[in-house]
Protein backbone atom coordinates (compact mmCIF):
# COMPACT_ATOMS: atom_id res chain seq x y z
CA UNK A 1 -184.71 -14.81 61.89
CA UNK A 2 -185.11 -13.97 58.10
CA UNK A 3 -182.33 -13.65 55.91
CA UNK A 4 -181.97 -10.46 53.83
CA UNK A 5 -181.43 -10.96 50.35
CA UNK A 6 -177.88 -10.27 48.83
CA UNK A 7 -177.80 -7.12 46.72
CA UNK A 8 -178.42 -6.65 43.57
CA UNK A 9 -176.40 -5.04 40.83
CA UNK A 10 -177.29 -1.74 39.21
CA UNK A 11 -174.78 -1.85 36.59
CA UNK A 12 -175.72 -1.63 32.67
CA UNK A 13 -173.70 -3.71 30.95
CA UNK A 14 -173.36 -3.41 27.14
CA UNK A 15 -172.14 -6.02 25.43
CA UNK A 16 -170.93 -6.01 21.87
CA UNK A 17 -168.29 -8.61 20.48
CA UNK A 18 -164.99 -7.13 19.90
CA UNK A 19 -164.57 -9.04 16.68
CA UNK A 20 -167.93 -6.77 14.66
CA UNK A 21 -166.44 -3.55 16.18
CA UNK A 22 -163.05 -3.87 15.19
CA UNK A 23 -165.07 -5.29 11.04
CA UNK A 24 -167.20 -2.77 11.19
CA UNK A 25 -164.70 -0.07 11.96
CA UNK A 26 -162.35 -1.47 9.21
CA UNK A 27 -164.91 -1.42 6.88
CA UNK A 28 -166.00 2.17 7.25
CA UNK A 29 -162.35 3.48 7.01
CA UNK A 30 -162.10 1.52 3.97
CA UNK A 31 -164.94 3.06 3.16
CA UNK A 32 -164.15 6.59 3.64
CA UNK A 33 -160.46 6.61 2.17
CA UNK A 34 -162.10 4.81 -1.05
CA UNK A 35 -164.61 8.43 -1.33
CA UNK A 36 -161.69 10.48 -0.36
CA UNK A 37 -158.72 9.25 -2.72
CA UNK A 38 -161.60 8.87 -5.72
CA UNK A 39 -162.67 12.96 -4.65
CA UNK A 40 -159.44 13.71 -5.37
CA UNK A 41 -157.90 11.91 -7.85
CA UNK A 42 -160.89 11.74 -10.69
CA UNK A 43 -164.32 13.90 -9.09
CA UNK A 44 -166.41 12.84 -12.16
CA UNK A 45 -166.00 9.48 -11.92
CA UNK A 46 -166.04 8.90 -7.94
CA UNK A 47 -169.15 10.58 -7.45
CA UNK A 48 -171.21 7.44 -8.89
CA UNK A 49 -169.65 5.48 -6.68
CA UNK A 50 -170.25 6.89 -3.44
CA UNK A 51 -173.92 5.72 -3.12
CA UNK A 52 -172.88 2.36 -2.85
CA UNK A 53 -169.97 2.94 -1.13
CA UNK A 54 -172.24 4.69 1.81
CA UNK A 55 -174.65 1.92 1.63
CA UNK A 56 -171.94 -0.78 2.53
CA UNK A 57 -170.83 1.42 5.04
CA UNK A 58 -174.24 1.52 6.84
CA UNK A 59 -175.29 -2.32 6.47
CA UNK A 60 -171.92 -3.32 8.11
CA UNK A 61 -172.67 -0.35 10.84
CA UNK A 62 -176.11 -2.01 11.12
CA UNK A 63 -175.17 -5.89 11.10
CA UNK A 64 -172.04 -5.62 12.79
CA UNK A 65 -171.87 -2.19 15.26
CA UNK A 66 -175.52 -1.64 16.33
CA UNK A 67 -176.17 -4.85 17.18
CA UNK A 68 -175.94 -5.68 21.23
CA UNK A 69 -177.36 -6.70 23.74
CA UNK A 70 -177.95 -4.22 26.90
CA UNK A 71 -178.15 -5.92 30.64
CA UNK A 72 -179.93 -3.24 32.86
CA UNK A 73 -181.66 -3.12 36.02
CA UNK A 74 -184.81 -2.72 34.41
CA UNK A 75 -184.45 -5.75 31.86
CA UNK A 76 -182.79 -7.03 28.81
CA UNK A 77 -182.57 -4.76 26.03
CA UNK A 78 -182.05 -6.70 22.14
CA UNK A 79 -180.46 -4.49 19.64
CA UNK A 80 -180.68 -6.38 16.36
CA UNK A 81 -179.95 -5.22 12.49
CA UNK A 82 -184.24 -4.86 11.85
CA UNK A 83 -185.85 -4.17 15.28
CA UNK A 84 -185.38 -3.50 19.18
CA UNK A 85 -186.72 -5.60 21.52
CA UNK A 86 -187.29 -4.53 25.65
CA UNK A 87 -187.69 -7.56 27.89
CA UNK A 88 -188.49 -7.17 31.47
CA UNK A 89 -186.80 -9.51 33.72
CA UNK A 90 -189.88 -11.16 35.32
CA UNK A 91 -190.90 -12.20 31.44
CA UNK A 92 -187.91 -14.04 30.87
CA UNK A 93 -188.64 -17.59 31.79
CA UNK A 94 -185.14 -19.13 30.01
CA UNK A 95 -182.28 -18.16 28.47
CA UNK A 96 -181.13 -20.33 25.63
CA UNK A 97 -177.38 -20.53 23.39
CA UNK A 98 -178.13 -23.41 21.01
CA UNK A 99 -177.64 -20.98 17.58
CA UNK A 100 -177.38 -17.90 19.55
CA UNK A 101 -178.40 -16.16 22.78
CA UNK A 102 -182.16 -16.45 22.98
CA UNK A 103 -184.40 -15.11 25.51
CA UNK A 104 -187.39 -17.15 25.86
CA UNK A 105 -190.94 -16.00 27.22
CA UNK A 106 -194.32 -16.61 27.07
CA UNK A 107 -195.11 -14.64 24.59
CA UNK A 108 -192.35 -15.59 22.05
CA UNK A 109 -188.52 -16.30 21.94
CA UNK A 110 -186.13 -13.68 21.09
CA UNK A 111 -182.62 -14.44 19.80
CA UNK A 112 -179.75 -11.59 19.42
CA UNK A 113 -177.63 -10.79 16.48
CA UNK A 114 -174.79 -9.71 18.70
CA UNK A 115 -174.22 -13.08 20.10
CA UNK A 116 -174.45 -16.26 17.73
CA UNK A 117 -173.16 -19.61 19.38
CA UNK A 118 -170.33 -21.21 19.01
CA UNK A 119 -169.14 -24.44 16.82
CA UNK A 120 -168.45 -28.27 18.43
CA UNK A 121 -165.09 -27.35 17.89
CA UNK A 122 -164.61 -24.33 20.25
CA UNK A 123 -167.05 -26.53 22.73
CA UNK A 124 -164.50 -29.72 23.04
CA UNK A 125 -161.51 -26.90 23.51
CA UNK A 126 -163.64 -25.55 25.96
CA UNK A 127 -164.44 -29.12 27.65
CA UNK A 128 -160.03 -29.35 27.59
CA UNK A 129 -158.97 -26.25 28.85
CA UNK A 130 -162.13 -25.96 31.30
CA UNK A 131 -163.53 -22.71 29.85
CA UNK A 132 -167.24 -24.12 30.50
CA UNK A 133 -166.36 -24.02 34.03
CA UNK A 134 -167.67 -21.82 36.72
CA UNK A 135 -170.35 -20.42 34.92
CA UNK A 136 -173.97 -19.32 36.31
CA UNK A 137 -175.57 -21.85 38.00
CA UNK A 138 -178.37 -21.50 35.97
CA UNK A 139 -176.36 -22.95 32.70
CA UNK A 140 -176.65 -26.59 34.06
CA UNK A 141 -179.82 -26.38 34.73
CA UNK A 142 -180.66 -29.40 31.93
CA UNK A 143 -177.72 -31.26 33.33
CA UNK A 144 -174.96 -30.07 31.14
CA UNK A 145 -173.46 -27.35 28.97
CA UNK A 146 -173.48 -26.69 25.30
CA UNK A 147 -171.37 -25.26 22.76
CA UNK A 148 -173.06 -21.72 22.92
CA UNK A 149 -172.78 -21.86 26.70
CA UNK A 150 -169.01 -21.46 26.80
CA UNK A 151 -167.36 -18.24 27.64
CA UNK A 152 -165.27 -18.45 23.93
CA UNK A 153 -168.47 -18.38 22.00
CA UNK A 154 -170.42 -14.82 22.06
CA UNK A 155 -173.49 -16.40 23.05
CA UNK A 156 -171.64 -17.75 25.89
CA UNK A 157 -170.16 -14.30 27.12
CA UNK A 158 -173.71 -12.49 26.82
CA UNK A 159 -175.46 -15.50 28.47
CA UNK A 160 -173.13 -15.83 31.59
CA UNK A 161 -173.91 -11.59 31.94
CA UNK A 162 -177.70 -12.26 31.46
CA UNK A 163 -178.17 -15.43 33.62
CA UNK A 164 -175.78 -13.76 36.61
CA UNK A 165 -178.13 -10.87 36.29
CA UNK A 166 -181.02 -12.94 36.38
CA UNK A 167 -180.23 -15.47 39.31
CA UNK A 168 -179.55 -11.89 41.34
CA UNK A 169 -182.91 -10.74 41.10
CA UNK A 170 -184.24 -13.88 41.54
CA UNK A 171 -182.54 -15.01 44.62
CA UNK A 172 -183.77 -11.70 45.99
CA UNK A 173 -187.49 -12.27 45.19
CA UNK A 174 -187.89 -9.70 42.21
CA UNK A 175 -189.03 -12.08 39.58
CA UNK A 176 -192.27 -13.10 41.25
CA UNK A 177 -194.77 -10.36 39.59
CA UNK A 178 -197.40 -12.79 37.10
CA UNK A 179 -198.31 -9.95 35.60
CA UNK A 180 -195.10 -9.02 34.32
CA UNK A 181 -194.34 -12.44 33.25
CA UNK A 182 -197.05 -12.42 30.52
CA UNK A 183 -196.71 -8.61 29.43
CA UNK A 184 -195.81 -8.06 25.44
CA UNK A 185 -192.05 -7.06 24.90
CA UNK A 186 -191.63 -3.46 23.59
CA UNK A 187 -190.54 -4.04 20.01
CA UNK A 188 -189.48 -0.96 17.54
CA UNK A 189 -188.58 -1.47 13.98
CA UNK A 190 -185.46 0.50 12.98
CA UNK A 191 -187.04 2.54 10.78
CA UNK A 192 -184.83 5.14 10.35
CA UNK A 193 -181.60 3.20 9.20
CA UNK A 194 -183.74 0.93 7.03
CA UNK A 195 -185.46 3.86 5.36
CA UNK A 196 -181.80 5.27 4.69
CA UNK A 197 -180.36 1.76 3.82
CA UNK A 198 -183.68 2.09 1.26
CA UNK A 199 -182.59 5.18 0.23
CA UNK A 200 -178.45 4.87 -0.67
CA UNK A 201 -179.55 1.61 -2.70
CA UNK A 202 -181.78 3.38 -4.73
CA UNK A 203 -179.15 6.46 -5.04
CA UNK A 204 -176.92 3.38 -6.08
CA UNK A 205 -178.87 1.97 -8.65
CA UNK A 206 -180.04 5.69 -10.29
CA UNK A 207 -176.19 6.57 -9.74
CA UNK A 208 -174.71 3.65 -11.59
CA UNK A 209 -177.08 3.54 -14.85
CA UNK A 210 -176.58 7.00 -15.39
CA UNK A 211 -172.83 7.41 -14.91
């Protein structure tokens, strides 16, 4: 009698540390009050300064907000501050945390700017207060745990999503496709907010040594 594979989620998950949302957000308030009070108070002499004002804005929006990293049932989608990267799940052979969460394939090894490891220090208060604990079965696999593997690090919060994901669809016989393990990852340059970031710094630059 065969046994029938548990179920497997069809949940997206986006993850996206709390800590860049809550900068990011700060940041572009900051940002916006700065424009608004100088609009107001002096016109002629704010409007030099809202180039660069608009290009820190949109570098912390695109090093701090946009990056993420997006569990799916289709695969692992890597939002970073230069390009996008679209792993299928039968490509990923391994999932690292050693500087940051890194998906690793035979094609390449992709790490995420959403989730950077964590320090020794977090790791021994982790080894205390048992925080490495309980964690996908997958994360002993070389014997142990690391610093980026415990749930206080962000590496260690994306991982545990990624490698529950992936033990799912792997205890239910979905990773077993050789062709998909060797297909290329979809990767897309973020053109558009690096043409713009191009843009306001150059606005900056033309504003400033003509004001």
């Amino acid at each position: 009698m065969s046994s029938t594979p548990a179920p497997v989620s069809m949940e997206t998950i986006l993850f996206r540390p709390r800590f860049s949302r809550w900068l990011a957000g700060v940041v572009s308030v900051i940002g916006v009050v700065m424009v608004v009070w100088g609009l107001i108070e002096n016109a002629g002499d704010t409007w030099p300064f809202i180039a660069p004002v608009a290009f820190a804005v949109l570098w912390v929006f695109m090093a701090y907000w946009r990056p993420s990293v997006v569990v799916s049932p289709g695969g692992v989608q890597i939002n970073n501050v230069l390009r996008t990267i679209d792993l299928t799940w039968p490509a990923i052979t391994r999932i690292d945390t050693k500087y940051a969460l890194t998906l690793i394939t035979r094609v390449g090894d992709f790490a995420a700017w959403a989730a950077p490891a964590g320090g020794r220090i977090g790791h021994s208060r982790a080894m205390r207060t048992g925080a490495g604990q309980h964690l996908p079965e997958s994360t002993y696999s070389g014997g142990g745990y690391g610093p980026g593997d415990v749930l206080t690090a962000a590496s260690g919060q994306a991982a545990a999503i990624v490698r529950a994901r992936w033990e799912e669809l792997r205890d239910a016989g979905l990773l077993d496709n050789p062709q998909l393990e060797s297909a290329k990852p979809k990767i897309r340059w973020n053109t558009w907010y690096l043409v713009a970031l191009a843009g306001l710094l150059v606005a900056s630059v033309l504003g400033l040594a003509l004001s």
